[in-house]
PDB file of N, CA and C in Angstrom:
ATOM      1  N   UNK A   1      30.787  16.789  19.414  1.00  0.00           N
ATOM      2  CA  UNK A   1      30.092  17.884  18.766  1.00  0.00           C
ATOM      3  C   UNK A   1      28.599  17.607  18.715  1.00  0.00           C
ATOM      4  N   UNK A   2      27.706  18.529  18.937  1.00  0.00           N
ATOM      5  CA  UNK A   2      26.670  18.531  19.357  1.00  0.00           C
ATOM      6  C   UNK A   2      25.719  19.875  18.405  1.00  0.00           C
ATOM      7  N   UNK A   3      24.738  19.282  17.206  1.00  0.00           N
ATOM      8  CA  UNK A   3      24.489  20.639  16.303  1.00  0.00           C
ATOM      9  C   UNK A   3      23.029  20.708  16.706  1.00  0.00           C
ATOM     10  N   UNK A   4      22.404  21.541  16.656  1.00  0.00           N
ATOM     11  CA  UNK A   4      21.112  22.192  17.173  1.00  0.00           C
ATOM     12  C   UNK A   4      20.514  22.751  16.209  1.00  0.00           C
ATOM     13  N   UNK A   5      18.761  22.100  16.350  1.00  0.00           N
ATOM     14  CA  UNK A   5      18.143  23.042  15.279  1.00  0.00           C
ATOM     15  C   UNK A   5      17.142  23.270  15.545  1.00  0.00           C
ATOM     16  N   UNK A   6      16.372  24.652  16.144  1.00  0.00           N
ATOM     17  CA  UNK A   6      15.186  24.645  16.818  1.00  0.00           C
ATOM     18  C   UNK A   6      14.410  25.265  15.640  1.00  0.00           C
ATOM     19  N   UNK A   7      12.946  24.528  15.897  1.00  0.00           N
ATOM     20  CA  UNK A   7      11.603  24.986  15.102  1.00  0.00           C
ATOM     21  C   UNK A   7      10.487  25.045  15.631  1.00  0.00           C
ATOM     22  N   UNK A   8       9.769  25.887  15.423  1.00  0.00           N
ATOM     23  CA  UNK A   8       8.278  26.157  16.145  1.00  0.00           C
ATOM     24  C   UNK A   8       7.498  27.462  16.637  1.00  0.00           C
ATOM     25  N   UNK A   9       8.681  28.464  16.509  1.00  0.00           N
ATOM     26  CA  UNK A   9       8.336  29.270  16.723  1.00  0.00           C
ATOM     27  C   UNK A   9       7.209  30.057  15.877  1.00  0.00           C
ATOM     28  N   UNK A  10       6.603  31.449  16.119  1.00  0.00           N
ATOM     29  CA  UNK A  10       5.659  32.464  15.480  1.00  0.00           C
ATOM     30  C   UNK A  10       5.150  33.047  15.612  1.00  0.00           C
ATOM     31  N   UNK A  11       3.981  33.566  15.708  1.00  0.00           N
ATOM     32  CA  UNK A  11       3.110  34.952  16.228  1.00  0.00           C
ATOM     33  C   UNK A  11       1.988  33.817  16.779  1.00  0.00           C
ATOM     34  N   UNK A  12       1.798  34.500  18.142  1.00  0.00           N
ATOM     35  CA  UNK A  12       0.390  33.813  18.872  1.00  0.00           C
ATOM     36  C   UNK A  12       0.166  34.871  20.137  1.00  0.00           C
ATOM     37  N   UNK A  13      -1.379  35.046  19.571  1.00  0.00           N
ATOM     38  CA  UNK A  13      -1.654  35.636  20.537  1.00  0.00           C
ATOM     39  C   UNK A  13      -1.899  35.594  22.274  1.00  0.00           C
ATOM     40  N   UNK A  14      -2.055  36.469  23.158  1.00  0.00           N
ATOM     41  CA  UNK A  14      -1.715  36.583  24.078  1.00  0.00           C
ATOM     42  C   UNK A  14      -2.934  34.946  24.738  1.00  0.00           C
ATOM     43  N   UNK A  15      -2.396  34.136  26.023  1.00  0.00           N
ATOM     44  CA  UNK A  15      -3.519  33.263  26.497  1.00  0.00           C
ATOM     45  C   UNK A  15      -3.273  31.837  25.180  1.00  0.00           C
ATOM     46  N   UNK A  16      -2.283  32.139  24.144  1.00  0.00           N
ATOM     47  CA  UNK A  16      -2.232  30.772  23.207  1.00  0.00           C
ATOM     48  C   UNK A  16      -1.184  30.075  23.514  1.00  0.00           C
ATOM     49  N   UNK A  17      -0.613  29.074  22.881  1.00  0.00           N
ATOM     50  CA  UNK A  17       0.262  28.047  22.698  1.00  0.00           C
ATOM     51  C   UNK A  17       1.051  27.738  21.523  1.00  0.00           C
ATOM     52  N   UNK A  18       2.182  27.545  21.780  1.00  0.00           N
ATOM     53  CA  UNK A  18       3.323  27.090  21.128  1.00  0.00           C
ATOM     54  C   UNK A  18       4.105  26.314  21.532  1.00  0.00           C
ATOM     55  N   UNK A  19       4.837  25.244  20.408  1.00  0.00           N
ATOM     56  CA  UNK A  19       5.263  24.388  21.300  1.00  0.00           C
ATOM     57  C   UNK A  19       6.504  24.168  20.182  1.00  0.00           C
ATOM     58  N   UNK A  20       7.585  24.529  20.841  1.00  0.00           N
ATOM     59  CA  UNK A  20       8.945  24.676  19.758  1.00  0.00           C
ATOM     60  C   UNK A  20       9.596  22.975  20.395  1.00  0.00           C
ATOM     61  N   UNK A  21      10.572  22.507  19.355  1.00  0.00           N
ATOM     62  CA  UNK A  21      10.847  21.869  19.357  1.00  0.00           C
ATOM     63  C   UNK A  21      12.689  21.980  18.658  1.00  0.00           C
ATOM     64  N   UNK A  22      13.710  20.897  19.431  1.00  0.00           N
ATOM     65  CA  UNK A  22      14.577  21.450  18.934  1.00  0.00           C
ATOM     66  C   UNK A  22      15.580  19.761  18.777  1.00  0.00           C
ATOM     67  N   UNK A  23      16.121  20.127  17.006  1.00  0.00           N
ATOM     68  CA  UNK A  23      16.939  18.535  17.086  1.00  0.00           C
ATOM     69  C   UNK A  23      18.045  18.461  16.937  1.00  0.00           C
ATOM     70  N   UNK A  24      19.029  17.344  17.868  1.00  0.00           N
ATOM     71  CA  UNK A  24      20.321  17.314  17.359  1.00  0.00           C
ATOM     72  C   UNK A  24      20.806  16.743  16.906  1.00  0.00           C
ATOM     73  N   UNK A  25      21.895  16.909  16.760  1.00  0.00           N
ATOM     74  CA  UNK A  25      22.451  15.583  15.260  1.00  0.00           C
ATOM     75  C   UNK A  25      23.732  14.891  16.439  1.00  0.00           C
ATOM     76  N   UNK A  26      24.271  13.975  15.970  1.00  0.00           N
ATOM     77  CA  UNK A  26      24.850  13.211  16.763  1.00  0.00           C
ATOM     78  C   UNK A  26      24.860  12.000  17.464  1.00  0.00           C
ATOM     79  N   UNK A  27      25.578  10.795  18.326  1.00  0.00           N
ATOM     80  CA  UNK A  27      24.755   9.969  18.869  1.00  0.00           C
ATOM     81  C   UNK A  27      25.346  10.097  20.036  1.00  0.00           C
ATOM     82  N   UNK A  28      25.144  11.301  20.756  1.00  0.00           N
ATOM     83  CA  UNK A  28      26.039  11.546  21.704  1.00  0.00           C
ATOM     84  C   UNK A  28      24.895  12.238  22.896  1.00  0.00           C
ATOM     85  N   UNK A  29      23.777  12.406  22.047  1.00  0.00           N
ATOM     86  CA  UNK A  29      22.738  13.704  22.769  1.00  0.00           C
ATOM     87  C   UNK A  29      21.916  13.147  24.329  1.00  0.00           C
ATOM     88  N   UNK A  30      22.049  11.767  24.651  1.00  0.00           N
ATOM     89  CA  UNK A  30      21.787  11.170  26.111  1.00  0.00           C
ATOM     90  C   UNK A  30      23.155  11.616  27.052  1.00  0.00           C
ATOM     91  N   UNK A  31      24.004  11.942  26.231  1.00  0.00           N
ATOM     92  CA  UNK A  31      25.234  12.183  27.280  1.00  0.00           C
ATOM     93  C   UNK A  31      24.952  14.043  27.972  1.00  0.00           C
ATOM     94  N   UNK A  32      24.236  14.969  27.679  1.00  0.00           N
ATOM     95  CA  UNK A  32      24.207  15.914  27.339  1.00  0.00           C
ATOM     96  C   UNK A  32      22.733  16.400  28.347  1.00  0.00           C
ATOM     97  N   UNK A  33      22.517  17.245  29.483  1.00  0.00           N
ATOM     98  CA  UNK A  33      21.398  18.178  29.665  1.00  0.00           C
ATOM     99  C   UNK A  33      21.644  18.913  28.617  1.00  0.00           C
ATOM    100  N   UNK A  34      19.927  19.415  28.852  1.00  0.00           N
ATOM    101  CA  UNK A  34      19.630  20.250  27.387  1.00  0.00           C
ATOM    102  C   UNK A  34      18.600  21.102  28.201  1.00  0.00           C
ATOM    103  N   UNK A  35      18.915  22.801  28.090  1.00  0.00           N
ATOM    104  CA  UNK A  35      17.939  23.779  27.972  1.00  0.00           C
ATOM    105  C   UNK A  35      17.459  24.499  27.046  1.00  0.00           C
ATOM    106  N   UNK A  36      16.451  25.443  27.638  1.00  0.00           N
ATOM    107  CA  UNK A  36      16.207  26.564  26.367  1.00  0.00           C
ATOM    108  C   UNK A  36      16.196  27.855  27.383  1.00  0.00           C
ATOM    109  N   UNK A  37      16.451  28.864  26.225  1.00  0.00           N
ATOM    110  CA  UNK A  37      16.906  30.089  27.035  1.00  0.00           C
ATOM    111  C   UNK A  37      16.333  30.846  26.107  1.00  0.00           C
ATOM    112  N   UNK A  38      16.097  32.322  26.003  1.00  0.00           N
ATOM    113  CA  UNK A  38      15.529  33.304  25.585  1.00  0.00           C
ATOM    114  C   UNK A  38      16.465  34.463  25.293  1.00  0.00           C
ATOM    115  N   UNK A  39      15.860  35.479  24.624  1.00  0.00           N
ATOM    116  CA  UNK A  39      16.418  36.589  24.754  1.00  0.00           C
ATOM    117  C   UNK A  39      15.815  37.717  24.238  1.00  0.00           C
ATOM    118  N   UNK A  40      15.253  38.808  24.634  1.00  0.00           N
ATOM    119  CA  UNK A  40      14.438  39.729  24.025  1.00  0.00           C
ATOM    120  C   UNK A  40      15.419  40.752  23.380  1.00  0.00           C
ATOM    121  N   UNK A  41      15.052  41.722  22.702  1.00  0.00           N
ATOM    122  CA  UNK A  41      15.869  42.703  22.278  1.00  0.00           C
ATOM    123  C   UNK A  41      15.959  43.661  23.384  1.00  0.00           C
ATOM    124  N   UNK A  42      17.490  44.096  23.066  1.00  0.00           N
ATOM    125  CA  UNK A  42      18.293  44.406  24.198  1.00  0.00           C
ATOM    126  C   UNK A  42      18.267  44.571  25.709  1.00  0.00           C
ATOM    127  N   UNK A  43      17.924  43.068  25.711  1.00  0.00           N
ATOM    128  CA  UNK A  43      18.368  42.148  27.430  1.00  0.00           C
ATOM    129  C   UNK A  43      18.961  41.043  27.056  1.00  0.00           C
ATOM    130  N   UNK A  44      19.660  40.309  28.348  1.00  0.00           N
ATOM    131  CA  UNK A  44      20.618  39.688  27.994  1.00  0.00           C
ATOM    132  C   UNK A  44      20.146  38.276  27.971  1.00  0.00           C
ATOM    133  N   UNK A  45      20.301  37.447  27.638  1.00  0.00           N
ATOM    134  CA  UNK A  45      19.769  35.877  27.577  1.00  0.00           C
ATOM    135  C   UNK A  45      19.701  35.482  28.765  1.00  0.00           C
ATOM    136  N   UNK A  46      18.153  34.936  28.451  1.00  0.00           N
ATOM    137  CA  UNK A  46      17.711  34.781  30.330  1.00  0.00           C
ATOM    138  C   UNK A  46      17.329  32.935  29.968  1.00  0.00           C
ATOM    139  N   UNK A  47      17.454  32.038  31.393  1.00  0.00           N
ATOM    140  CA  UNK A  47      17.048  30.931  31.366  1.00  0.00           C
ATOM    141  C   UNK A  47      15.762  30.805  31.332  1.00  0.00           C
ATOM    142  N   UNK A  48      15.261  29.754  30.665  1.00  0.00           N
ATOM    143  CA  UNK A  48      14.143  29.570  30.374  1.00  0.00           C
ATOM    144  C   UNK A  48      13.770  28.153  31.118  1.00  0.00           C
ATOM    145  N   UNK A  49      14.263  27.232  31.345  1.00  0.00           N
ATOM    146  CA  UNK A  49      14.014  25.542  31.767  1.00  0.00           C
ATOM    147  C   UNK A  49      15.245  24.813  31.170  1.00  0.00           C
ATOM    148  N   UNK A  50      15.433  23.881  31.803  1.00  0.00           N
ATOM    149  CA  UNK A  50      16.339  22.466  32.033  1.00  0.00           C
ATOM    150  C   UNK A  50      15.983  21.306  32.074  1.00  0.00           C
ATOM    151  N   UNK A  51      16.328  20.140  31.344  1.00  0.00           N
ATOM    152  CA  UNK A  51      16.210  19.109  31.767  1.00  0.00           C
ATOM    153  C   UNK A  51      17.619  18.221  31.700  1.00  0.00           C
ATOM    154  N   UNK A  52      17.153  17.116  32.624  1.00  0.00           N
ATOM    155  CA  UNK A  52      18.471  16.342  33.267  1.00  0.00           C
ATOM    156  C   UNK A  52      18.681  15.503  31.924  1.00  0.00           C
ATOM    157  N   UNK A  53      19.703  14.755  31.930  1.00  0.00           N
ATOM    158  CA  UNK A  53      19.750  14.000  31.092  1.00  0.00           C
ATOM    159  C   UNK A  53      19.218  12.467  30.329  1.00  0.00           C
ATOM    160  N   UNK A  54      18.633  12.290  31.581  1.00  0.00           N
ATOM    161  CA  UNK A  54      17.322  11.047  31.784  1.00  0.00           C
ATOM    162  C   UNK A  54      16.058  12.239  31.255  1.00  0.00           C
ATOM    163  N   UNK A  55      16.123  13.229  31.563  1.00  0.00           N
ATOM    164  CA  UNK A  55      14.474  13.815  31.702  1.00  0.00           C
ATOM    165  C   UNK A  55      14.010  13.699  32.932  1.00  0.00           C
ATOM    166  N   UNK A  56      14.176  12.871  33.828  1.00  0.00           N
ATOM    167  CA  UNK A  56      13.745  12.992  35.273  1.00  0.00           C
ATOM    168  C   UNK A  56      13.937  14.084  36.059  1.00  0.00           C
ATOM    169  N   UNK A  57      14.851  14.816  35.894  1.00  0.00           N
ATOM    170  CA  UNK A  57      14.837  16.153  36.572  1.00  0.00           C
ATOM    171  C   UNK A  57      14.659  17.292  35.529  1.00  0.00           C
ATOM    172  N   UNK A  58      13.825  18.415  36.105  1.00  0.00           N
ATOM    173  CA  UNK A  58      13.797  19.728  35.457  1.00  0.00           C
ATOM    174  C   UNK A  58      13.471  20.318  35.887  1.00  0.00           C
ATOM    175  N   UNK A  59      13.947  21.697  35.866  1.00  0.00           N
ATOM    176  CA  UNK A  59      13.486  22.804  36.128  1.00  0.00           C
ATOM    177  C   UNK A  59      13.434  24.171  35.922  1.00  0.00           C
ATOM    178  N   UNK A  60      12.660  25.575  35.938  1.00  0.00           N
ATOM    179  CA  UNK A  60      12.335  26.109  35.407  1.00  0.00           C
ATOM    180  C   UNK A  60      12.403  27.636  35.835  1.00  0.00           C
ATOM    181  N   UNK A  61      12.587  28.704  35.317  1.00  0.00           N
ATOM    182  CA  UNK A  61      12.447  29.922  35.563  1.00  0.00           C
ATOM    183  C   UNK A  61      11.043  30.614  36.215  1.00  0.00           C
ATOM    184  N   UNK A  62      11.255  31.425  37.319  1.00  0.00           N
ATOM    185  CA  UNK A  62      10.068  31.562  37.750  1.00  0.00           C
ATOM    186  C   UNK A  62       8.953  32.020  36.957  1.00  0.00           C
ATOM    187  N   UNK A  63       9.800  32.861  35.907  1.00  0.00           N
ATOM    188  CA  UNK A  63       8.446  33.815  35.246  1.00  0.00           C
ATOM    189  C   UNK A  63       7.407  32.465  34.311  1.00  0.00           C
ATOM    190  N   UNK A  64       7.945  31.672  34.086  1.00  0.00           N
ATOM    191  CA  UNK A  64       6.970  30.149  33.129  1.00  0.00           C
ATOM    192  C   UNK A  64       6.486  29.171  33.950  1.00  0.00           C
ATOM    193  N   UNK A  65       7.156  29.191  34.885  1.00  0.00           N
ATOM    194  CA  UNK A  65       6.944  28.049  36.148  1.00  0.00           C
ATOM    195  C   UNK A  65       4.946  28.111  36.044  1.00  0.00           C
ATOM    196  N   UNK A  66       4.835  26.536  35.749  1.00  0.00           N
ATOM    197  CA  UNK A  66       3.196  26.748  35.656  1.00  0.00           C
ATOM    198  C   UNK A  66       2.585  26.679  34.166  1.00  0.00           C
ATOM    199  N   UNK A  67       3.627  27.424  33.349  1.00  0.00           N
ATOM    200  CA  UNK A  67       3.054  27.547  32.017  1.00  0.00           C
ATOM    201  C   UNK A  67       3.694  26.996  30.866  1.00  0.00           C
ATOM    202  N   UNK A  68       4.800  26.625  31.299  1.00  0.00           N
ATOM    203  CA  UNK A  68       5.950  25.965  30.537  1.00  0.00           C
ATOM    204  C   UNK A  68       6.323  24.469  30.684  1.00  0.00           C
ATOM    205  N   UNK A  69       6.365  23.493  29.374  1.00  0.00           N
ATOM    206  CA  UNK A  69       7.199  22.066  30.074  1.00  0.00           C
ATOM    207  C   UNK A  69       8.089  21.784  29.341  1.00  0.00           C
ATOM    208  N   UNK A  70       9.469  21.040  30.087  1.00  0.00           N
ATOM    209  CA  UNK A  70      10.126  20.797  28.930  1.00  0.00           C
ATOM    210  C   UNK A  70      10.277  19.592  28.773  1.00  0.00           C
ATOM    211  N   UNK A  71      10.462  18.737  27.934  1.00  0.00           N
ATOM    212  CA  UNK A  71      10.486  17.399  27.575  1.00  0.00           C
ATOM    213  C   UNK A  71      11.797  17.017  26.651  1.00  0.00           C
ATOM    214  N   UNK A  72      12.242  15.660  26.768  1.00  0.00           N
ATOM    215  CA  UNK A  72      12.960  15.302  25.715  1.00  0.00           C
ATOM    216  C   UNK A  72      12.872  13.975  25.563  1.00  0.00           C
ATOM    217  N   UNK A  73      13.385  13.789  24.227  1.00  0.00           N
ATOM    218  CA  UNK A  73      12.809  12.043  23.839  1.00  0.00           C
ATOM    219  C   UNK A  73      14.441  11.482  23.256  1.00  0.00           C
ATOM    220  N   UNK A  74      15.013  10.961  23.984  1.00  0.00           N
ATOM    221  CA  UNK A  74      16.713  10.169  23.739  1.00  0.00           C
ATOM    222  C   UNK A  74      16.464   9.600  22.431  1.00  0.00           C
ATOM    223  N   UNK A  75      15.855   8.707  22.127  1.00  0.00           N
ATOM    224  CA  UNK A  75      15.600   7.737  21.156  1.00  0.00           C
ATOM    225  C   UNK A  75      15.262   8.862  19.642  1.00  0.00           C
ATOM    226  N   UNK A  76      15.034  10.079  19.456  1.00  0.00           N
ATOM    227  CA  UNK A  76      14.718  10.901  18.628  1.00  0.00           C
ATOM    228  C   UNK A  76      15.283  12.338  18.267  1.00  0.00           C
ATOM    229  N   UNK A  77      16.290  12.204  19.673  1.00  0.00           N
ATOM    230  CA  UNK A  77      17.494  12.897  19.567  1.00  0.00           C
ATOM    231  C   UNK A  77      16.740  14.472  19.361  1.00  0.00           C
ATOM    232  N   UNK A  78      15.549  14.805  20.509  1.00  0.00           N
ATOM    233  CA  UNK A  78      14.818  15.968  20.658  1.00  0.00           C
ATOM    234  C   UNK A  78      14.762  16.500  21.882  1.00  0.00           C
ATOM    235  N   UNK A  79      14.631  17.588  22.245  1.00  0.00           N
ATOM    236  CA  UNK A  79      13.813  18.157  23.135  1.00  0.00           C
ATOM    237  C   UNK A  79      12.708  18.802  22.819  1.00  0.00           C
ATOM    238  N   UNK A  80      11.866  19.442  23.740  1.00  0.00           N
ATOM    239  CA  UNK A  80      10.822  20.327  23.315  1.00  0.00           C
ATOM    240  C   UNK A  80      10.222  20.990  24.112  1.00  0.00           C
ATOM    241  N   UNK A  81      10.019  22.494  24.034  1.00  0.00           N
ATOM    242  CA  UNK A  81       9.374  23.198  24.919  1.00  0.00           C
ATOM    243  C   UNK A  81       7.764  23.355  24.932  1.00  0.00           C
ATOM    244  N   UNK A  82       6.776  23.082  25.460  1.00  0.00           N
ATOM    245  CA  UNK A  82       5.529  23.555  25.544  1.00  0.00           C
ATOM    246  C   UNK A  82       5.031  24.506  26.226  1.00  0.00           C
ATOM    247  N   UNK A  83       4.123  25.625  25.375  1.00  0.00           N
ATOM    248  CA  UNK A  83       4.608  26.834  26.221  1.00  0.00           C
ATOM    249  C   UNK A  83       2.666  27.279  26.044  1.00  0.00           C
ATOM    250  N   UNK A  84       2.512  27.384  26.716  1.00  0.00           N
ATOM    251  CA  UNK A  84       0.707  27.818  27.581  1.00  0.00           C
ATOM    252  C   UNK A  84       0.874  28.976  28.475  1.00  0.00           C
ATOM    253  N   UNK A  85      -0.688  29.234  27.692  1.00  0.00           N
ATOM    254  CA  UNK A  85      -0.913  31.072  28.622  1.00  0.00           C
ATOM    255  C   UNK A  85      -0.508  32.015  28.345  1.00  0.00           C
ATOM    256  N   UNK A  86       0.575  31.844  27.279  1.00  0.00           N
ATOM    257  CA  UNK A  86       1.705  33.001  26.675  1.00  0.00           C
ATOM    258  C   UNK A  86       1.045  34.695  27.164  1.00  0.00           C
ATOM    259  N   UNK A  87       2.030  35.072  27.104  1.00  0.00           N
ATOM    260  CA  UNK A  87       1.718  36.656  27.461  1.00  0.00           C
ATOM    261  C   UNK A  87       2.922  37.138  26.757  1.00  0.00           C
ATOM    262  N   UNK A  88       2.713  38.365  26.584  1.00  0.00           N
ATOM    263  CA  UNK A  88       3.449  39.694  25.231  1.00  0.00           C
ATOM    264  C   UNK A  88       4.778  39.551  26.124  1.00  0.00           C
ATOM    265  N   UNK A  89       5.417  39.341  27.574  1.00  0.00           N
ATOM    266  CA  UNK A  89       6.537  39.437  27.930  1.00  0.00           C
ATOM    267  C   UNK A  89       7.403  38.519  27.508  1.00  0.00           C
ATOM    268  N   UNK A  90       6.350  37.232  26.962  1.00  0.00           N
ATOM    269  CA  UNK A  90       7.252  36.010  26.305  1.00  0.00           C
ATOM    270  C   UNK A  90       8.044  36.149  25.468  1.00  0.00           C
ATOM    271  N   UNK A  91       7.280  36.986  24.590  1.00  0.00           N
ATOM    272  CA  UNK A  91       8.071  37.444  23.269  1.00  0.00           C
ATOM    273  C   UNK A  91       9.918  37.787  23.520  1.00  0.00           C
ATOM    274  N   UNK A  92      10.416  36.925  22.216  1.00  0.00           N
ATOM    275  CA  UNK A  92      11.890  36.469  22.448  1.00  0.00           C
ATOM    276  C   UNK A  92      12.470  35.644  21.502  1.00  0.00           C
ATOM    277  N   UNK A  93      13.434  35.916  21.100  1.00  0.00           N
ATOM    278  CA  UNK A  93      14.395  34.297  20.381  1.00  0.00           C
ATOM    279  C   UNK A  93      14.500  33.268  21.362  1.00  0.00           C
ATOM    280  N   UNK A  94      14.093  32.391  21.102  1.00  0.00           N
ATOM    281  CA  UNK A  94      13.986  31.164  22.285  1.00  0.00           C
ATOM    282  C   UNK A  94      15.562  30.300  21.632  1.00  0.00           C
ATOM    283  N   UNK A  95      16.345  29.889  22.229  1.00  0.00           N
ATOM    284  CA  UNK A  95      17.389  29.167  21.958  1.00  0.00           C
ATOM    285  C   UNK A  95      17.345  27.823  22.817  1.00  0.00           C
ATOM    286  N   UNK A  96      17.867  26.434  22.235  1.00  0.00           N
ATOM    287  CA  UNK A  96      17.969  25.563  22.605  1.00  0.00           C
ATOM    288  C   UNK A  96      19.764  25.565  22.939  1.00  0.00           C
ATOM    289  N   UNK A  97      19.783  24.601  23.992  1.00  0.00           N
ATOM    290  CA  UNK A  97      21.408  24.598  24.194  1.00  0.00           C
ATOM    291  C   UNK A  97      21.871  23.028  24.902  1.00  0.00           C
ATOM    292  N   UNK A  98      22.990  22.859  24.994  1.00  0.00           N
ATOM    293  CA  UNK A  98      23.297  21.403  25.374  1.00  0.00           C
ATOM    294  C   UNK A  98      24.672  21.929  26.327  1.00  0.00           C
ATOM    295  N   UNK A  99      24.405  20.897  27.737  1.00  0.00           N
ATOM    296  CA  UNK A  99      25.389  21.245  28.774  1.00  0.00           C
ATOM    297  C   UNK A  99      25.639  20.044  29.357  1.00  0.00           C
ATOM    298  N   UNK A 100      26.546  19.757  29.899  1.00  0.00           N
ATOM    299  CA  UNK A 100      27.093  18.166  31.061  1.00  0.00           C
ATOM    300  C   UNK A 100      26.322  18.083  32.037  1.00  0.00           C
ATOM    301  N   UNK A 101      25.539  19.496  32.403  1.00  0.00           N
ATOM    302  CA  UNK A 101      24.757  19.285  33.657  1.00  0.00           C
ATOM    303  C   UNK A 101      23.892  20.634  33.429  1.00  0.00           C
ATOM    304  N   UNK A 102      22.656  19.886  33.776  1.00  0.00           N
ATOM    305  CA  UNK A 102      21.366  20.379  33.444  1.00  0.00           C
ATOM    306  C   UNK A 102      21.545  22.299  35.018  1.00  0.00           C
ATOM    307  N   UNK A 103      22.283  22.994  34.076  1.00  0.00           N
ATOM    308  CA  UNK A 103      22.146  24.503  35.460  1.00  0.00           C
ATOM    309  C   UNK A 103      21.630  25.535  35.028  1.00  0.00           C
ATOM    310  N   UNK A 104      21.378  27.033  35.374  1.00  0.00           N
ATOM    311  CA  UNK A 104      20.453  27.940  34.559  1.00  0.00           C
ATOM    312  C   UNK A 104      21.294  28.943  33.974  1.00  0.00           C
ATOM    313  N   UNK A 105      22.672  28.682  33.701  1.00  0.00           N
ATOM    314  CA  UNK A 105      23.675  29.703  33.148  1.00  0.00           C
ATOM    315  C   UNK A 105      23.967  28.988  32.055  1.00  0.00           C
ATOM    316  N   UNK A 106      24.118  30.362  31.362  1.00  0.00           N
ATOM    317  CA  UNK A 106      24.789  30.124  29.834  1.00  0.00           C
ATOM    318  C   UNK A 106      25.403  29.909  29.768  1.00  0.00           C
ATOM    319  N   UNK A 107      26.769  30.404  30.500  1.00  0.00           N
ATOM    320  CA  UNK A 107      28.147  29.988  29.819  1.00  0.00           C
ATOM    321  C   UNK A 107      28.469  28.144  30.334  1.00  0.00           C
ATOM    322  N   UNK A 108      27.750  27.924  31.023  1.00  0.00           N
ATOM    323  CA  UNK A 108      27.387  26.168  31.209  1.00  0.00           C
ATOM    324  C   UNK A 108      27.451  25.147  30.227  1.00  0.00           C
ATOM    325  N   UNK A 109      26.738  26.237  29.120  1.00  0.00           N
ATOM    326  CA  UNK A 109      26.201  25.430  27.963  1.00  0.00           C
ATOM    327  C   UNK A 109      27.160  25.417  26.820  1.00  0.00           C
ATOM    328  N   UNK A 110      27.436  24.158  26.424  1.00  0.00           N
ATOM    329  CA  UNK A 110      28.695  24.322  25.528  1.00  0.00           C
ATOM    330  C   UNK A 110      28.007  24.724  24.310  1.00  0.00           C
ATOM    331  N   UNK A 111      26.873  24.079  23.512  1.00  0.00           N
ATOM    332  CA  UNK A 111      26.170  23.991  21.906  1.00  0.00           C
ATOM    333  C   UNK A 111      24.973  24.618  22.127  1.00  0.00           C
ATOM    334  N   UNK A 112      24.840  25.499  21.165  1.00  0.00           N
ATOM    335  CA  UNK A 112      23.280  26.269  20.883  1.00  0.00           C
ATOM    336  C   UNK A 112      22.895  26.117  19.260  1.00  0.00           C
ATOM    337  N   UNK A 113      21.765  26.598  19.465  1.00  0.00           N
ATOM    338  CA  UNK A 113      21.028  26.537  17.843  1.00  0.00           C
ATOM    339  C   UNK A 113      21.347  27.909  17.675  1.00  0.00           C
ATOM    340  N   UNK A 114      20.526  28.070  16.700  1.00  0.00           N
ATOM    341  CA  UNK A 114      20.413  29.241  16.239  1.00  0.00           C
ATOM    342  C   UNK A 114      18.911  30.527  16.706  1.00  0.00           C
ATOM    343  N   UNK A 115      18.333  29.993  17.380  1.00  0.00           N
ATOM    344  CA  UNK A 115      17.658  30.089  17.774  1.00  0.00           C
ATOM    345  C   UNK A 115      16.183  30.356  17.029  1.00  0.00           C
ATOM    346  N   UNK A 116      14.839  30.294  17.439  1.00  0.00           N
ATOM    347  CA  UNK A 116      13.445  30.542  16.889  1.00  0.00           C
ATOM    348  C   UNK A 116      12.832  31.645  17.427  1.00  0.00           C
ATOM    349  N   UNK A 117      12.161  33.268  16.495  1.00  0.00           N
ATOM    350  CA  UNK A 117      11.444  33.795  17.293  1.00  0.00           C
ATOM    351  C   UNK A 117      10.224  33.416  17.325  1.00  0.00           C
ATOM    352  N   UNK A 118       9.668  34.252  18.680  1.00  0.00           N
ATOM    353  CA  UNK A 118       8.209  33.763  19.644  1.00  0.00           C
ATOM    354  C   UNK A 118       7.437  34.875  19.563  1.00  0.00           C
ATOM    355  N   UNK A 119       6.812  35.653  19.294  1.00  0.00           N
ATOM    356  CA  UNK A 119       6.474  36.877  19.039  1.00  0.00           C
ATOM    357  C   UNK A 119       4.653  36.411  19.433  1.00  0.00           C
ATOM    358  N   UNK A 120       4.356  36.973  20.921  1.00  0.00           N
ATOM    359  CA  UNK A 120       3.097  36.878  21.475  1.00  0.00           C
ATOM    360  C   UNK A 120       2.304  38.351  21.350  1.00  0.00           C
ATOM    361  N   UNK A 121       1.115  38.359  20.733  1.00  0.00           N
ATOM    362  CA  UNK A 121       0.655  39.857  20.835  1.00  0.00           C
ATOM    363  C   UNK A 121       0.028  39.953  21.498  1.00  0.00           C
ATOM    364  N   UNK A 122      -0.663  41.262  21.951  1.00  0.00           N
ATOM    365  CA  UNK A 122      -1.893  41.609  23.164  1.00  0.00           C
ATOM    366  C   UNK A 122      -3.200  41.794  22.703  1.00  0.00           C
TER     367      UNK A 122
END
């Protein structure tokens, strides 16, 4: 079992930065890729970035590719998204999630948070 708790989200305007962060409980979370995924009101949860379970591999959705990183720290039982340049399409519940293998589908992912909204203005 794998529990999720993302924080960081808020209002930033368009060209700013946010940088959500998300923790799990457990001592299980090196066994585990971990993404974050999105979801705007009424569309369906889109991938956002991946990372492997070392962190050595990741990768990312085209629309952030460039503006987005994701990171995670084993020893602190975190990940974290850094998110630059933001634009009003960002805007979204950003969700953190945990999978056996770092892929860009949801149903992949066994554990999610609850997710944080991101709300970028123009």
């Amino acid at each position: 079992q794998v529990q999720l708790v993302e924080t960081g989200g808020g209002l930033v305007q368009a060209g700013g930065s946010l940088r959500l962060s998300c923790a799990a409980s457990g001592r299980s979370f090196s066994t585990y890729a971990m993404g974050w995924f999105r979801q705007a009101p009424g569309q369906e949860r889109a991938f956002v970035a991946a990372i492997s379970l070392s962190g050595a591999g990741t990768v990312y959705a085209d629309a952030v590719k460039g503006r987005f990183t994701i990171s995670r720290d084993n020893d602190k039982n975190t990940v974290a998204l850094q998110m630059n340049s933001l634009k009003p399409e960002d805007t979204a519940i950003y969700y953190c999630a945990a999978a056996r293998v770092a892929t860009q589908a949801p149903r992949d992912y066994n554990y999610w948070g609850q997710g944080t909204q991101v709300t970028v203005s123009s």
